[in-house]
C-alpha atoms as a PDB file:
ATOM      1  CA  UNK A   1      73.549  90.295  99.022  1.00  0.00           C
ATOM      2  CA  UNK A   2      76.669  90.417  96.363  1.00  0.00           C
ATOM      3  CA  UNK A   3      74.108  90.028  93.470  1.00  0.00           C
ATOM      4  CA  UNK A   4      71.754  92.881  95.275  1.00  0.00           C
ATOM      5  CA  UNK A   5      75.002  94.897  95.144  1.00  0.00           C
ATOM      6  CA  UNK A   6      76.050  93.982  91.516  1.00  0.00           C
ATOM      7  CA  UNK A   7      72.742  95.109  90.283  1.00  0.00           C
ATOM      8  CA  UNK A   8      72.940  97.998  92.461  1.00  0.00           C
ATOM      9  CA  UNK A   9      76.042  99.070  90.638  1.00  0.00           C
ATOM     10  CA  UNK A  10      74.833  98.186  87.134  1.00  0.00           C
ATOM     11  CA  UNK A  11      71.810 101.106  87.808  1.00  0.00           C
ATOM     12  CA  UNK A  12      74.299 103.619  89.013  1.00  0.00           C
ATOM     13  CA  UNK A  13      76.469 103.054  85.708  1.00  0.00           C
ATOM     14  CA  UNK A  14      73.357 103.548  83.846  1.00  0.00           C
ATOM     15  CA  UNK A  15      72.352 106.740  85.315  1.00  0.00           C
ATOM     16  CA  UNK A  16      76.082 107.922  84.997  1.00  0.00           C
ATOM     17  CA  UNK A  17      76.315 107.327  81.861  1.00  0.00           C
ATOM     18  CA  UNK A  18      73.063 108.755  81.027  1.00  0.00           C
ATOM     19  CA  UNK A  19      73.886 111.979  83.261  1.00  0.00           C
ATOM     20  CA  UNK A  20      76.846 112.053  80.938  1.00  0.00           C
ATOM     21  CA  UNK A  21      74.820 112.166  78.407  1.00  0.00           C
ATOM     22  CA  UNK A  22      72.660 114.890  79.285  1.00  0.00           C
ATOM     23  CA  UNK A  23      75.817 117.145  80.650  1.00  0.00           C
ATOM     24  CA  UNK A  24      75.876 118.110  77.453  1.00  0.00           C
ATOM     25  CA  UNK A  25      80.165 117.988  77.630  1.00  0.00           C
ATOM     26  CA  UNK A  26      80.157 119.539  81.693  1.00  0.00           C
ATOM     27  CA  UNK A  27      77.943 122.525  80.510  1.00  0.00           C
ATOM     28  CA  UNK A  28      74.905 121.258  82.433  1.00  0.00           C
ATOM     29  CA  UNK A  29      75.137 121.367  85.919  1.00  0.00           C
ATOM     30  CA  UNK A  30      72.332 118.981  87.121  1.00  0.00           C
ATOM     31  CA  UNK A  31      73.657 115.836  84.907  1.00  0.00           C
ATOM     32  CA  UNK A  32      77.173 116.662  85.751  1.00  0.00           C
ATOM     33  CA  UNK A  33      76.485 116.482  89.160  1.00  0.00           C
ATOM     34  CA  UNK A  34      74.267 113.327  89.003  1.00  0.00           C
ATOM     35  CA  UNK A  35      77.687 111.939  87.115  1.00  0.00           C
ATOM     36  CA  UNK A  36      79.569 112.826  89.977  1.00  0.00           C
ATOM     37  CA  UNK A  37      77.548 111.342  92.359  1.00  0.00           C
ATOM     38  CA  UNK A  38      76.691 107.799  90.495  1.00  0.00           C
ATOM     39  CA  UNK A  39      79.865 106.520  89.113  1.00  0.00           C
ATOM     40  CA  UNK A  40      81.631 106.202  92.610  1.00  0.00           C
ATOM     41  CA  UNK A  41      78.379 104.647  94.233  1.00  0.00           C
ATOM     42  CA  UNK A  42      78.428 102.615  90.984  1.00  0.00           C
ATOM     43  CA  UNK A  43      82.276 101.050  91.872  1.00  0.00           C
ATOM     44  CA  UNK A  44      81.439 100.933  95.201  1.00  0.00           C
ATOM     45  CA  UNK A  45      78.942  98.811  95.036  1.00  0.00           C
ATOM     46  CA  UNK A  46      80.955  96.625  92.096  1.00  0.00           C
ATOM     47  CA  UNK A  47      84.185  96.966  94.269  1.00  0.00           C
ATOM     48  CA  UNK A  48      81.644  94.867  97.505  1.00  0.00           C
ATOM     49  CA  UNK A  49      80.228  92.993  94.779  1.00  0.00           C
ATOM     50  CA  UNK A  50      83.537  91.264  93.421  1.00  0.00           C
ATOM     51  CA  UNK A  51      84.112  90.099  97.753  1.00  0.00           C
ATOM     52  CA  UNK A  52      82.362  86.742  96.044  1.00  0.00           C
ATOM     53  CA  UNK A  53      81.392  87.081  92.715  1.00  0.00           C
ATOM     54  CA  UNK A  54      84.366  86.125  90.346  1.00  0.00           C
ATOM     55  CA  UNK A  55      86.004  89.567  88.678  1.00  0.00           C
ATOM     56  CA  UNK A  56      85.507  87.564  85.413  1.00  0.00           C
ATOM     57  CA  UNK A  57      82.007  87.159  85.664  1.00  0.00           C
ATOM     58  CA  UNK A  58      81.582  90.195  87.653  1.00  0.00           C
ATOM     59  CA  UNK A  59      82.791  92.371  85.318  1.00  0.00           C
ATOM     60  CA  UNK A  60      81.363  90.662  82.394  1.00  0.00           C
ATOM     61  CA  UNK A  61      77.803  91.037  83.850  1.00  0.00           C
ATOM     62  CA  UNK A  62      78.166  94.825  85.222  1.00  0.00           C
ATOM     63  CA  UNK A  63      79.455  96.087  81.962  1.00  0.00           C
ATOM     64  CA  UNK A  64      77.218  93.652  79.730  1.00  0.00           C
ATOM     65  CA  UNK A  65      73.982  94.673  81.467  1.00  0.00           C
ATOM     66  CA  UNK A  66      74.900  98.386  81.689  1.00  0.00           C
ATOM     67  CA  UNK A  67      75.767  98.252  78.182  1.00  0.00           C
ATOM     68  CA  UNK A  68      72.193  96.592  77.520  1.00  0.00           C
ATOM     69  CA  UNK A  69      70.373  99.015  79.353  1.00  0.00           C
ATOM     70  CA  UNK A  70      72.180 102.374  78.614  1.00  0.00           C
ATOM     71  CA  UNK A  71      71.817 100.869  74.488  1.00  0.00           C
ATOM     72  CA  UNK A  72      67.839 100.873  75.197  1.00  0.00           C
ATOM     73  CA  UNK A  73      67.874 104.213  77.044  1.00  0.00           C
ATOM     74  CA  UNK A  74      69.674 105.836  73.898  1.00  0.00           C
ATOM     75  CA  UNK A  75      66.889 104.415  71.572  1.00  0.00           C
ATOM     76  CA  UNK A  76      63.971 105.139  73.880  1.00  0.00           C
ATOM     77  CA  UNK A  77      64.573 108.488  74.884  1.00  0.00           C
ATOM     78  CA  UNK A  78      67.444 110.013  72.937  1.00  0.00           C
ATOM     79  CA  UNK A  79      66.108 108.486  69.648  1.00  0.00           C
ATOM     80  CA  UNK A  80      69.061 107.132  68.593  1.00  0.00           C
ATOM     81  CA  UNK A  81      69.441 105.285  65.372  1.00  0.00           C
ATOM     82  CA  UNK A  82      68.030 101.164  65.885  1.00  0.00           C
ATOM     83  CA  UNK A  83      69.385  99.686  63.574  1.00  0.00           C
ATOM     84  CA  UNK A  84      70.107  95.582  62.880  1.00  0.00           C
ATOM     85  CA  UNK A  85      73.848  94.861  63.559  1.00  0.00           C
ATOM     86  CA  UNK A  86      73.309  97.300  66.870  1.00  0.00           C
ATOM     87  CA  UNK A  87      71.086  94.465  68.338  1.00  0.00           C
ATOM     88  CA  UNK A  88      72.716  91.923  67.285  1.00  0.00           C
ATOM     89  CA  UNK A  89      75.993  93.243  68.728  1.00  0.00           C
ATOM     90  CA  UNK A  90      74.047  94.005  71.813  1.00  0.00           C
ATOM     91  CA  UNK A  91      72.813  90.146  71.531  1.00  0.00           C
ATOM     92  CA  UNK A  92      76.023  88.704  71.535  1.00  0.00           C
ATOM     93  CA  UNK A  93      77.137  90.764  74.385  1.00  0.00           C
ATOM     94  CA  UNK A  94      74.211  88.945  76.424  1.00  0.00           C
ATOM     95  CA  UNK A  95      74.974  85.816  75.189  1.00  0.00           C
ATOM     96  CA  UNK A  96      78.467  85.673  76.164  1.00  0.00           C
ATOM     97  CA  UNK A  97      77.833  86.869  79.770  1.00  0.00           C
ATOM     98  CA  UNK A  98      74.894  83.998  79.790  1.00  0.00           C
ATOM     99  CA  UNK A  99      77.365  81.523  78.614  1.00  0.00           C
ATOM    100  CA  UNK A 100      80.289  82.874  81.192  1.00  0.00           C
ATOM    101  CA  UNK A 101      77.355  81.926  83.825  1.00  0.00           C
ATOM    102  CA  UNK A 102      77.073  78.387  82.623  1.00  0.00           C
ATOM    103  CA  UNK A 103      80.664  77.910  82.868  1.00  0.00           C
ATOM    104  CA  UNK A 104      79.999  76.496  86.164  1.00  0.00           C
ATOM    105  CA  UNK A 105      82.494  79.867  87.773  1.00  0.00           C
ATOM    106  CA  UNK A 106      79.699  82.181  88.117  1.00  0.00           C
ATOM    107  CA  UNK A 107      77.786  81.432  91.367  1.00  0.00           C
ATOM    108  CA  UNK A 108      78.974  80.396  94.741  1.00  0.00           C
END
C-alpha cells in the first residue's frame, strides 16, 4: 500500500509541476488551480508513504521519478530542447535511486 501511495504522490508532483508550467507565472487560472490542488495531495500521499518506506529512499525515488517524468513531459509536449548531457544527467539520477534500492534499506 506505501509503494501504491509513493507512486501516487510521484503523479501528483508531475501534474503540479506541469500545472505550473502551464500557469503561465499565476496568470492562468485552470493550471494554477490544478497546482493548488496536486502538490498537497502529492505530500500527502509522500507524508503516508514515508510510515515504512525509509525517508532516504523515499525521497530519493519521489523526486528521482518525478524528475524523470516531468523531464519527458517537457520534451514531449513543451518541445523542450533534448539534448545529450540532459539524458545522461537524467540517467544518473535513475541510477542512483536504483542503486539506493540495492543497498539492502529500501524495502521492508
Amino acid at each position: 500500500m506505501h509503494w501504491i501511495l509513493m507512486i501516487a504522490a510521484i503523479l501528483f508532483e508531475v501534474a503540479g509541476t506541469t500545472c505550473m508550467k502551464l500557469s503561465d507565472g499565476f496568470r492562468k487560472l485552470k493550471p494554477t488551480i490544478g497546482l493548488v490542488v496536486f502538490y498537497p495531495l502529492c505530500f500527502g500521499c509522500l507524508t503516508l508513504a514515508m510510515e515504512e518506506i525509509d525517508v532516504s529512499v523515499a525521497y530519493a525515488v519521489w523526486s528521482a521519478m518525478g524528475t524523470a517524468l516531468i523531464s519527458i513531459i517537457g520534451f514531449t509536449y513543451f518541445k523542450e530542447k533534448k539534448t545529450a548531457i540532459k539524458f545522461v544527467s537524467i540517467g544518473l539520477i535513475v541510477i542512483g535511486v536504483v542503486a539506493l534500492n540495492l543497498s539492502g534499506t529500501a524495502l521492508h
